[in-house]
PDB file of N, CA and C in Angstrom:
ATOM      1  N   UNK A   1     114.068 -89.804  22.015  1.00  0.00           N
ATOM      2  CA  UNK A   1     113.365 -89.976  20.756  1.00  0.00           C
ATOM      3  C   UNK A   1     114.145 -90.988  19.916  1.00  0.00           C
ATOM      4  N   UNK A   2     113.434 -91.939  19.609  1.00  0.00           N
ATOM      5  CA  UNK A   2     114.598 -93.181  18.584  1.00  0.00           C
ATOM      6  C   UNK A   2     114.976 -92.477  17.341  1.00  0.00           C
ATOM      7  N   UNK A   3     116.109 -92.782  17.014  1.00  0.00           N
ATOM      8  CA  UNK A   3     116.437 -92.308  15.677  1.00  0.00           C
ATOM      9  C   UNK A   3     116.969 -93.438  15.092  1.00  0.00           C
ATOM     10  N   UNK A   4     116.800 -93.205  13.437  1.00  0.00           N
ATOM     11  CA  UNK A   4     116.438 -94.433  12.705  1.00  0.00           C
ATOM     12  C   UNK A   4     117.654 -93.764  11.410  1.00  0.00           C
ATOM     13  N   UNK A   5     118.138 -94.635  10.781  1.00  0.00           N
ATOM     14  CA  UNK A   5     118.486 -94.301   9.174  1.00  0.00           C
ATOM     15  C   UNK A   5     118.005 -95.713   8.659  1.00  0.00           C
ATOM     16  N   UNK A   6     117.444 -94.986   6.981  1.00  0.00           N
ATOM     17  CA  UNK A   6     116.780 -95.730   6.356  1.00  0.00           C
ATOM     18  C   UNK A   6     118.003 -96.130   4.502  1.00  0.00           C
ATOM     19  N   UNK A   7     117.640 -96.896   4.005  1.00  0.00           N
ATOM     20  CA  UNK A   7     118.912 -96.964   2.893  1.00  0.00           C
ATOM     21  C   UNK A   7     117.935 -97.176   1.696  1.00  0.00           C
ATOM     22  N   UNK A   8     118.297 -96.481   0.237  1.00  0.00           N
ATOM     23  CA  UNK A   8     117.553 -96.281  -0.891  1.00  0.00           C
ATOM     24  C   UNK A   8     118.294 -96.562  -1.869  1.00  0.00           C
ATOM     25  N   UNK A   9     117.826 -97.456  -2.906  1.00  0.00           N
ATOM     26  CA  UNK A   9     118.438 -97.260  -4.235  1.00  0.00           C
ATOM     27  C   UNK A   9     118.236 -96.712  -5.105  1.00  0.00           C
ATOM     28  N   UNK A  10     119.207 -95.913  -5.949  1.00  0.00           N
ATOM     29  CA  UNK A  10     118.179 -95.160  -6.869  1.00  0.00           C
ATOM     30  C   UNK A  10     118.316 -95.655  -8.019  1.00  0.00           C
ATOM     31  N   UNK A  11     117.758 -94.974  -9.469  1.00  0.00           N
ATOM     32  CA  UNK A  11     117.292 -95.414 -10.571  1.00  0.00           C
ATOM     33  C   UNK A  11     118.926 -96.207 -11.181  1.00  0.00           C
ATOM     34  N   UNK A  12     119.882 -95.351 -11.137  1.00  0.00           N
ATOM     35  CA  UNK A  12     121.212 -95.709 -11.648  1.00  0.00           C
ATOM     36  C   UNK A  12     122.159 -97.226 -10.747  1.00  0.00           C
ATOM     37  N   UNK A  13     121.308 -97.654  -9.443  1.00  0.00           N
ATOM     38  CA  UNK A  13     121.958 -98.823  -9.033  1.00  0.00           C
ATOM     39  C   UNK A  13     122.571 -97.788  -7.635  1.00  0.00           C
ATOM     40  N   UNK A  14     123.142 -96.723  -7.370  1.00  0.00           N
ATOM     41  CA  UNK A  14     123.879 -96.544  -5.966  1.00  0.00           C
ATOM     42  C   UNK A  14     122.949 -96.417  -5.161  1.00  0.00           C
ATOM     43  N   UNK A  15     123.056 -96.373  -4.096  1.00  0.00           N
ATOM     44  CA  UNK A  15     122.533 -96.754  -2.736  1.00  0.00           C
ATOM     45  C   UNK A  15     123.272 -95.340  -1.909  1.00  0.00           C
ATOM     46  N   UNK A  16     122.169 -94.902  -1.204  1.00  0.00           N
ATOM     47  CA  UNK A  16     122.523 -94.078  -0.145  1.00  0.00           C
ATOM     48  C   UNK A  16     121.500 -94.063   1.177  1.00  0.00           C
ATOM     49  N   UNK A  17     122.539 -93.447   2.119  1.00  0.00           N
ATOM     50  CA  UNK A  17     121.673 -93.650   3.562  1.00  0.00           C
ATOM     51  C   UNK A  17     120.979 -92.753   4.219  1.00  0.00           C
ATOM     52  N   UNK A  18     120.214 -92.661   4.703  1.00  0.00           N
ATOM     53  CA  UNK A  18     119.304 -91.374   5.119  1.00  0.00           C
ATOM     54  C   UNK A  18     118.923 -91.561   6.465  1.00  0.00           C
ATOM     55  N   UNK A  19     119.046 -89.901   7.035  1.00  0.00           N
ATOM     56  CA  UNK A  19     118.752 -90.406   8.264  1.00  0.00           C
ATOM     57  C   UNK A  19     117.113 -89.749   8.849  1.00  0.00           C
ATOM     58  N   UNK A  20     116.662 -89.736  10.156  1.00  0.00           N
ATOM     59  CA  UNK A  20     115.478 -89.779  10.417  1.00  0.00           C
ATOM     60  C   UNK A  20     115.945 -89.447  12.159  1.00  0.00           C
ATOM     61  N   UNK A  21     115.549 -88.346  12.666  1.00  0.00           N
ATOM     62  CA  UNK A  21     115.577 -88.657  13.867  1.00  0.00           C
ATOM     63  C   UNK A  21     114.152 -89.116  14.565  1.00  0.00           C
ATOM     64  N   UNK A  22     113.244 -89.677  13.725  1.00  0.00           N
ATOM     65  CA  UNK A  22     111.906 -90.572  14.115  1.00  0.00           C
ATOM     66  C   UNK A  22     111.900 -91.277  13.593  1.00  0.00           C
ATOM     67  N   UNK A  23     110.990 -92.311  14.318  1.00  0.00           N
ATOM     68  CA  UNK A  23     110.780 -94.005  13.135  1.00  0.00           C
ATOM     69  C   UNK A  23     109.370 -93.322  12.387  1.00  0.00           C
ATOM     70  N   UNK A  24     109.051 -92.544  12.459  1.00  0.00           N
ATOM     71  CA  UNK A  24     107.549 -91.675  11.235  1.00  0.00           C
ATOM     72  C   UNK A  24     108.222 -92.154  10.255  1.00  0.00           C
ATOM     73  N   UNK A  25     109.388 -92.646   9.481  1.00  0.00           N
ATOM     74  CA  UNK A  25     109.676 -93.339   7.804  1.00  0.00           C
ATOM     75  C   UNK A  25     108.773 -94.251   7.698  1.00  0.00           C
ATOM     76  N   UNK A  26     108.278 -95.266   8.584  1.00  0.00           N
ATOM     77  CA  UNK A  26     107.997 -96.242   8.847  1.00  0.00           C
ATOM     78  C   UNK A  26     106.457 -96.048   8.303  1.00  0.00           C
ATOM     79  N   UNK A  27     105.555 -94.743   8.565  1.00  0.00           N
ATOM     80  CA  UNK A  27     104.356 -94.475   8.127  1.00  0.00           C
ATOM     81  C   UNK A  27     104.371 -94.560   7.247  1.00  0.00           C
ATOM     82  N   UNK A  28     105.717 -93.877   6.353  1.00  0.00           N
ATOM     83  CA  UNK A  28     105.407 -93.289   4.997  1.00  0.00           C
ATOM     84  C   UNK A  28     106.076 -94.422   3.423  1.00  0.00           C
ATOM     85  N   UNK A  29     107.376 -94.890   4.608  1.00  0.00           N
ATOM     86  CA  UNK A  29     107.775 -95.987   3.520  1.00  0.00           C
ATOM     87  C   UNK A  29     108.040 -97.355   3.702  1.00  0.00           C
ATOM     88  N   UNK A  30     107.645 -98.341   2.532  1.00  0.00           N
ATOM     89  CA  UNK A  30     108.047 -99.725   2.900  1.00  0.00           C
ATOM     90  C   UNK A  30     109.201-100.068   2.614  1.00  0.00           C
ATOM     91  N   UNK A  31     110.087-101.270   3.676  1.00  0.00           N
ATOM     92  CA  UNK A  31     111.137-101.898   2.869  1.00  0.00           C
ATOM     93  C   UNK A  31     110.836-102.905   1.714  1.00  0.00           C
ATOM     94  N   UNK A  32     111.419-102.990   0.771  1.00  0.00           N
ATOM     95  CA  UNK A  32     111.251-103.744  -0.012  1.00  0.00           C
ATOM     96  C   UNK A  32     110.261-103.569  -1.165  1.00  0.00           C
ATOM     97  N   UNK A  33     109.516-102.096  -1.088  1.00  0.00           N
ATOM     98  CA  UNK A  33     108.680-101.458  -1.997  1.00  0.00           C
ATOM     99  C   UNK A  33     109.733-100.407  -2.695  1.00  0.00           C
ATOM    100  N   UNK A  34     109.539-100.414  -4.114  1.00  0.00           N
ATOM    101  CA  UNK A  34     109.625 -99.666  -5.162  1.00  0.00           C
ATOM    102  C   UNK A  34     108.801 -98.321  -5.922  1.00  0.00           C
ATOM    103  N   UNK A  35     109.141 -96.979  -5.255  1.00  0.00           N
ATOM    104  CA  UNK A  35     108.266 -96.101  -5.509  1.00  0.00           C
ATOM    105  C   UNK A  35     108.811 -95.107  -6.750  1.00  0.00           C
ATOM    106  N   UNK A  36     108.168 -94.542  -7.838  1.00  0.00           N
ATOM    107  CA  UNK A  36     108.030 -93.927  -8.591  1.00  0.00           C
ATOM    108  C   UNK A  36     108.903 -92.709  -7.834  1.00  0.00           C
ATOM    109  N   UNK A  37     110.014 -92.058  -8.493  1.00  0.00           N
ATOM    110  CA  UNK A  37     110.389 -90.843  -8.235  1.00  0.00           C
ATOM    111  C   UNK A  37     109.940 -89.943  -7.212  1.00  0.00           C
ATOM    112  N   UNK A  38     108.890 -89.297  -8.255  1.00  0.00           N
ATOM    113  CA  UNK A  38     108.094 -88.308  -7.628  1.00  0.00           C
ATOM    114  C   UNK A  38     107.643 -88.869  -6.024  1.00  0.00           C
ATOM    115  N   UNK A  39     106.940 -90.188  -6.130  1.00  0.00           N
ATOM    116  CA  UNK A  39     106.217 -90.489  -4.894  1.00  0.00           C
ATOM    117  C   UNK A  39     106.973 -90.247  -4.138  1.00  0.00           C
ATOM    118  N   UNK A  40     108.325 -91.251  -4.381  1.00  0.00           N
ATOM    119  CA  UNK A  40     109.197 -91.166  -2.902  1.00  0.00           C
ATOM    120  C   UNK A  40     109.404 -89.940  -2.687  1.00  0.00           C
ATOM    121  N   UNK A  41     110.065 -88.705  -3.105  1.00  0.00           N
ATOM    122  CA  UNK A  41     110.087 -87.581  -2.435  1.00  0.00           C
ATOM    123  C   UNK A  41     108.895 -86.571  -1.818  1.00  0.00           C
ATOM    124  N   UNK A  42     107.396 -87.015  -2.501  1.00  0.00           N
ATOM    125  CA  UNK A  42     106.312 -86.560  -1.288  1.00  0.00           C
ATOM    126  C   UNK A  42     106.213 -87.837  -0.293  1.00  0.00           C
ATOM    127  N   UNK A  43     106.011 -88.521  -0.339  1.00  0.00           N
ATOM    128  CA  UNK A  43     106.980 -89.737   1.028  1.00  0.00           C
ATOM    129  C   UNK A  43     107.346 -89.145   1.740  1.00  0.00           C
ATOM    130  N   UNK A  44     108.620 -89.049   1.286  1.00  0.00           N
ATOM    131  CA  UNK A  44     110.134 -88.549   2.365  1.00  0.00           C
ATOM    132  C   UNK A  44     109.682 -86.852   3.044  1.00  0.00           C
ATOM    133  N   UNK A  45     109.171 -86.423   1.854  1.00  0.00           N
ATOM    134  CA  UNK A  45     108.779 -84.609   2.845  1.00  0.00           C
ATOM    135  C   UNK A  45     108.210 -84.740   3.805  1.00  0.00           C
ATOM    136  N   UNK A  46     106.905 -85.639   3.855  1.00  0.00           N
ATOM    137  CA  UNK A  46     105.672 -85.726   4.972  1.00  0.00           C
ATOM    138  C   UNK A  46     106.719 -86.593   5.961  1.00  0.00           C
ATOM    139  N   UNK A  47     106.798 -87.450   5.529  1.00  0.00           N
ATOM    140  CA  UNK A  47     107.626 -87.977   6.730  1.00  0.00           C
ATOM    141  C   UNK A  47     108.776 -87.381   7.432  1.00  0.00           C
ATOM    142  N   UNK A  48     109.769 -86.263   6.624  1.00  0.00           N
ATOM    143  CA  UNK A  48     110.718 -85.492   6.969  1.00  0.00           C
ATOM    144  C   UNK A  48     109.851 -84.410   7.829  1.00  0.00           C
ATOM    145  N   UNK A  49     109.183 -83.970   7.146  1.00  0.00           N
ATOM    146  CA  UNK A  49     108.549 -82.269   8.038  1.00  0.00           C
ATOM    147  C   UNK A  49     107.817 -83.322   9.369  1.00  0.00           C
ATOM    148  N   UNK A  50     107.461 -84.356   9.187  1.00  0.00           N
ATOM    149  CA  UNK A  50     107.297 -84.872  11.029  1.00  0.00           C
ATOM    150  C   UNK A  50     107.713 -85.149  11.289  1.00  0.00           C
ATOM    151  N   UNK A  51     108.861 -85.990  11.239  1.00  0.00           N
ATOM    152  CA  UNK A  51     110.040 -86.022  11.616  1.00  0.00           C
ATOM    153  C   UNK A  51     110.556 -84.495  12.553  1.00  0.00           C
ATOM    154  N   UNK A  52     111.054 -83.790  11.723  1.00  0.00           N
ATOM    155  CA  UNK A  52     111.534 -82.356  12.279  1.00  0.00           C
ATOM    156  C   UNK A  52     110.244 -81.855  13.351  1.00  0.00           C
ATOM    157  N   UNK A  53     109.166 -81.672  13.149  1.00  0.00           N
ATOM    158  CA  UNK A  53     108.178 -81.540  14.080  1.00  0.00           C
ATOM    159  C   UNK A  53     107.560 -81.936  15.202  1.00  0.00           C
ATOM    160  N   UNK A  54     108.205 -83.379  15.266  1.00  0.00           N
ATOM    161  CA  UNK A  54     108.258 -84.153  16.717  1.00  0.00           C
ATOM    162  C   UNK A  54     109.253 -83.632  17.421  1.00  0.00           C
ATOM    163  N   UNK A  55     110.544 -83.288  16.761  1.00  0.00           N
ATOM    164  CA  UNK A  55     111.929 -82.852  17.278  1.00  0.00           C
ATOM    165  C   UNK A  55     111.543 -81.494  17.978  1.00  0.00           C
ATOM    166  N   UNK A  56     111.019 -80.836  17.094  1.00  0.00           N
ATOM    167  CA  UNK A  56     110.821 -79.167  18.090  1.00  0.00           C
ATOM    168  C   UNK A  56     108.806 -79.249  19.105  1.00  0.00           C
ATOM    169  N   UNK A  57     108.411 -80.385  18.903  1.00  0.00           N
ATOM    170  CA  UNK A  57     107.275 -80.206  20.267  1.00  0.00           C
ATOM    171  C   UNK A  57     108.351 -80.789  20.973  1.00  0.00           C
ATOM    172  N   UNK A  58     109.155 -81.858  21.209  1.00  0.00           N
ATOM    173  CA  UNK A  58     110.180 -82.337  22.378  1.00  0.00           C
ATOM    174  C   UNK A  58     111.000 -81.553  22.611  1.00  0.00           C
ATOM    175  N   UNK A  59     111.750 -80.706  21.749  1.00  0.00           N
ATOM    176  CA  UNK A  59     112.931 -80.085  22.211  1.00  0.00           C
ATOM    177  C   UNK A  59     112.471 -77.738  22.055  1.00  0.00           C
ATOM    178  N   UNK A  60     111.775 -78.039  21.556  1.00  0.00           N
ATOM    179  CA  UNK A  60     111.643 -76.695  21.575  1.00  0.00           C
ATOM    180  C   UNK A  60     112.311 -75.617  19.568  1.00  0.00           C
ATOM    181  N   UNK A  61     112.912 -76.770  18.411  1.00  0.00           N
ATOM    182  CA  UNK A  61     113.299 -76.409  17.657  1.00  0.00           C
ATOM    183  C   UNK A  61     112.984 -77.284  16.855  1.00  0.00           C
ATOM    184  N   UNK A  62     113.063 -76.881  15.392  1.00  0.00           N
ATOM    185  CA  UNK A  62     113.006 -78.376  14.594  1.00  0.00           C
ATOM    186  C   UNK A  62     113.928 -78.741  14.337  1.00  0.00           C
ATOM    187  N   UNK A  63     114.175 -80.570  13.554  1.00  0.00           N
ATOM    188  CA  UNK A  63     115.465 -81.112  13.193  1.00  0.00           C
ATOM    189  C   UNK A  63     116.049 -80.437  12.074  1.00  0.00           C
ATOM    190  N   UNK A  64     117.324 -80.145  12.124  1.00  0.00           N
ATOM    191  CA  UNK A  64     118.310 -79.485  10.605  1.00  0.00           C
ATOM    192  C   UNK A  64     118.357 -80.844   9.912  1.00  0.00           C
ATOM    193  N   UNK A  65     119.087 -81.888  10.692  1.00  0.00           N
ATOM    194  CA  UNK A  65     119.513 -83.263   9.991  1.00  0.00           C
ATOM    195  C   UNK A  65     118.114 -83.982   9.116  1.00  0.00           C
ATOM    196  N   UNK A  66     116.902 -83.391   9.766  1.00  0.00           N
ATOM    197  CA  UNK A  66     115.769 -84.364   8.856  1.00  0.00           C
ATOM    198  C   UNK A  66     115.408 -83.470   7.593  1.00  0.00           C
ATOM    199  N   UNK A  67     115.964 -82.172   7.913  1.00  0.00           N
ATOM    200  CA  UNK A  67     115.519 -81.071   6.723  1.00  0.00           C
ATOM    201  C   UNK A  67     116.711 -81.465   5.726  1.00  0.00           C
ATOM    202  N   UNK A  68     117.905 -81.659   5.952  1.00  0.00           N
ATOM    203  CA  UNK A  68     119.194 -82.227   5.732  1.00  0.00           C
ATOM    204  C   UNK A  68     118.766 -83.544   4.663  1.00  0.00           C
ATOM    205  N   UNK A  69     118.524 -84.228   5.182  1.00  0.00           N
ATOM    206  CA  UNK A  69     117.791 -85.300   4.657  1.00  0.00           C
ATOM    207  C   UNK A  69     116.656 -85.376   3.514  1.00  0.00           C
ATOM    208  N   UNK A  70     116.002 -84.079   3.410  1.00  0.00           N
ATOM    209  CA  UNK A  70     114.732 -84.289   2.216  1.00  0.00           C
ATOM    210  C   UNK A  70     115.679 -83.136   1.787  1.00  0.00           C
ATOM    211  N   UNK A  71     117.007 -82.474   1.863  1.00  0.00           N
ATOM    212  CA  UNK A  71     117.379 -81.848   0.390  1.00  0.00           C
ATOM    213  C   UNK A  71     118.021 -82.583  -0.292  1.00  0.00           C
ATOM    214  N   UNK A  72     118.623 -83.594   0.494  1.00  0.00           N
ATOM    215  CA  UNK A  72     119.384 -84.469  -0.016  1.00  0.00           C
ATOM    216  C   UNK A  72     118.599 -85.154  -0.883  1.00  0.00           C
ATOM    217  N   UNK A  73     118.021 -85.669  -0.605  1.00  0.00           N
ATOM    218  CA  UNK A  73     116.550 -86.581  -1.515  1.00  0.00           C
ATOM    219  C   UNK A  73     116.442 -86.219  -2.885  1.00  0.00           C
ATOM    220  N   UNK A  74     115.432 -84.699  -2.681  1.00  0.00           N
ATOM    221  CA  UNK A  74     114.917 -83.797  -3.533  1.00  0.00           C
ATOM    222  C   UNK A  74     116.301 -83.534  -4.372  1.00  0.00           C
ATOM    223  N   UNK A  75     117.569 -83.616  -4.515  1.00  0.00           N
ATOM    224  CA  UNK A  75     118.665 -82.907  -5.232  1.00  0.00           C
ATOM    225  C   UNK A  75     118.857 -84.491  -6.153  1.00  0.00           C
ATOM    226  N   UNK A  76     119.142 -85.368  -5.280  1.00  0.00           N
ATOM    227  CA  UNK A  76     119.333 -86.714  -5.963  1.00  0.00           C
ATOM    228  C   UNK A  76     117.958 -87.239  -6.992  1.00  0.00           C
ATOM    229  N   UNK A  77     117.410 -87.042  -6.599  1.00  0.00           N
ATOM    230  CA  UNK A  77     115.877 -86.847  -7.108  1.00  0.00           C
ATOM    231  C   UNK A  77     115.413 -86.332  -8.554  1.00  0.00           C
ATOM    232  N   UNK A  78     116.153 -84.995  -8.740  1.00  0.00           N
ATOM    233  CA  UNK A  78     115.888 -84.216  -9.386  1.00  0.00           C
ATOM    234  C   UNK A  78     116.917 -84.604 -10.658  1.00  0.00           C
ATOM    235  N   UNK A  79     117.557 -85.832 -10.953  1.00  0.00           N
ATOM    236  CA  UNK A  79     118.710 -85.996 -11.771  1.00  0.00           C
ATOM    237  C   UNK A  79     117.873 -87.114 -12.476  1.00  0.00           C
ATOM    238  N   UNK A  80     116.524 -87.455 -12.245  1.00  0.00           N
ATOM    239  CA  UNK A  80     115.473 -88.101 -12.799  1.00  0.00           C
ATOM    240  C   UNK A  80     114.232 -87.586 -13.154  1.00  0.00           C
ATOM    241  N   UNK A  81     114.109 -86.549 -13.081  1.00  0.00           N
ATOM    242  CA  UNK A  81     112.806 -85.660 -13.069  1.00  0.00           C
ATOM    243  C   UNK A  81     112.705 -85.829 -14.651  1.00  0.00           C
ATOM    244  N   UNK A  82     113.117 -85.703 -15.732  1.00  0.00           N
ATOM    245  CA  UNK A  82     112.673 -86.202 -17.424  1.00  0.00           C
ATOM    246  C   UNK A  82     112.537 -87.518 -17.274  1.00  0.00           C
ATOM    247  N   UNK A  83     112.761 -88.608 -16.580  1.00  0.00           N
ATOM    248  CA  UNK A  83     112.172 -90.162 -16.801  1.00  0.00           C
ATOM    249  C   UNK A  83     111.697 -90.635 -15.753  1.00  0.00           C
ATOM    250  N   UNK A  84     110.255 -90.500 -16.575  1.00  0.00           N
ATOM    251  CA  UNK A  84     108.901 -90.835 -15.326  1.00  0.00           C
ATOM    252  C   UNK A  84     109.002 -92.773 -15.155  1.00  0.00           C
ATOM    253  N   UNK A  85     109.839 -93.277 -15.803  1.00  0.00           N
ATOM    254  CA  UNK A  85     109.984 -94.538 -15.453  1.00  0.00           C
ATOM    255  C   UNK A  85     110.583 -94.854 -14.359  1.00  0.00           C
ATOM    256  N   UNK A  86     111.663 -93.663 -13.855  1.00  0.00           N
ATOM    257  CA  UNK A  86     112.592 -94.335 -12.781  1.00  0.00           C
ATOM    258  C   UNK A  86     111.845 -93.906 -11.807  1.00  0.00           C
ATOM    259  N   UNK A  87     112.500 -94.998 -10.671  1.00  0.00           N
ATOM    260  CA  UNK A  87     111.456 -95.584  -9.659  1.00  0.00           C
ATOM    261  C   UNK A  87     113.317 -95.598  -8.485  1.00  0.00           C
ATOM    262  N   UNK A  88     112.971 -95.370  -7.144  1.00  0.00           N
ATOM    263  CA  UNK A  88     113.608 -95.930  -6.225  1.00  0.00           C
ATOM    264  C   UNK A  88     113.261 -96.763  -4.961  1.00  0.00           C
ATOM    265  N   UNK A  89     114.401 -97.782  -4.617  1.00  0.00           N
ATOM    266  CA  UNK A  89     113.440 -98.660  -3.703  1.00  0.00           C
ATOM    267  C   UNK A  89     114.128 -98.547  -2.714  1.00  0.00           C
ATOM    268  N   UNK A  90     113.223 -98.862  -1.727  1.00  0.00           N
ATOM    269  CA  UNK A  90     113.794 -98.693  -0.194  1.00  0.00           C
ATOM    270  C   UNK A  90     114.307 -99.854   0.539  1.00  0.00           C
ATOM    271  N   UNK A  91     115.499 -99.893   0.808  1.00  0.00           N
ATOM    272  CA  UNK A  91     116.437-101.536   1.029  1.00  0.00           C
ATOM    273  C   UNK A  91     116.100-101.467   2.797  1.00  0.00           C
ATOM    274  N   UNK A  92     116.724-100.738   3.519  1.00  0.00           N
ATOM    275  CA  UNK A  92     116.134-101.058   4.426  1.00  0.00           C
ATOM    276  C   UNK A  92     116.004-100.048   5.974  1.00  0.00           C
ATOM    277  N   UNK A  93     115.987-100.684   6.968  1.00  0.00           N
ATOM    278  CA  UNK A  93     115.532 -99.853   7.887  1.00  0.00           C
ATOM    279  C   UNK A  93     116.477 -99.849   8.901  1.00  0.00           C
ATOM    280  N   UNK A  94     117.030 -99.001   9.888  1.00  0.00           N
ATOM    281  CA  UNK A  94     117.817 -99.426  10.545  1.00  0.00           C
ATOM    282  C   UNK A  94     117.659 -98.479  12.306  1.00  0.00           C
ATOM    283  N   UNK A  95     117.206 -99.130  13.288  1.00  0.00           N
ATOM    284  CA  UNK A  95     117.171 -98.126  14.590  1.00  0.00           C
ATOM    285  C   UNK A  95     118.355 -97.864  15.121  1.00  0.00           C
ATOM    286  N   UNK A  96     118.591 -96.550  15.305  1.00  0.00           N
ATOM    287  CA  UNK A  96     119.857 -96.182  15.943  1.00  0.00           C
ATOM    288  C   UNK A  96     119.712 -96.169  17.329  1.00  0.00           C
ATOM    289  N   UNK A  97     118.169 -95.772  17.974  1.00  0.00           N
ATOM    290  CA  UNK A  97     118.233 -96.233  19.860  1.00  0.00           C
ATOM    291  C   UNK A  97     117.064 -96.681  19.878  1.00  0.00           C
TER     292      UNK A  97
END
């Protein structure tokens, strides 16, 4: 199964990396697009919960690391939830196999 990490900036300027053990980011987000808070983290869930859901029809379990991944989100996320202005953008894409 290819696994991918994807890299985000958030409202304050840092950058962090996220990982994906599917390229399904790819459905849900663009590089070089700028999404509203909120969006990106229903984004990242749909794409996280299939993510994890490809992992357990192939392997028999779902992914921890993609569930790993949308708390991480949702926690960083949530340090913007009073300013509906901030927005994070997605820098870029990266295949790991």
């Amino acid at each position: 199964m290819p696994e991918m990490e994807f890299s985000l900036r958030w409202p304050d300027g840092s950058e962090s990396r996220c990982y994906s053990p599917s390229l399904v980011v790819e459905d849900h987000l663009t590089v070089g697009e700028t999404y509203p808070v909120p969006d990106l983290v229903a984004r990242s869930r749909a794409a996280m919960t299939e993510a994890s859901r490809r992992v357990a029809v192939k392997f028999g379990f779902p992914c921890s690391r993609a569930m790993a991944t949308l708390s991480t989100i949702e926690q960083r996320a949530a340090q913007w939830q009073a300013e509906p202005a901030a927005a994070v953008t997605v820098l870029s894409f990266h295949r790991l196999t």
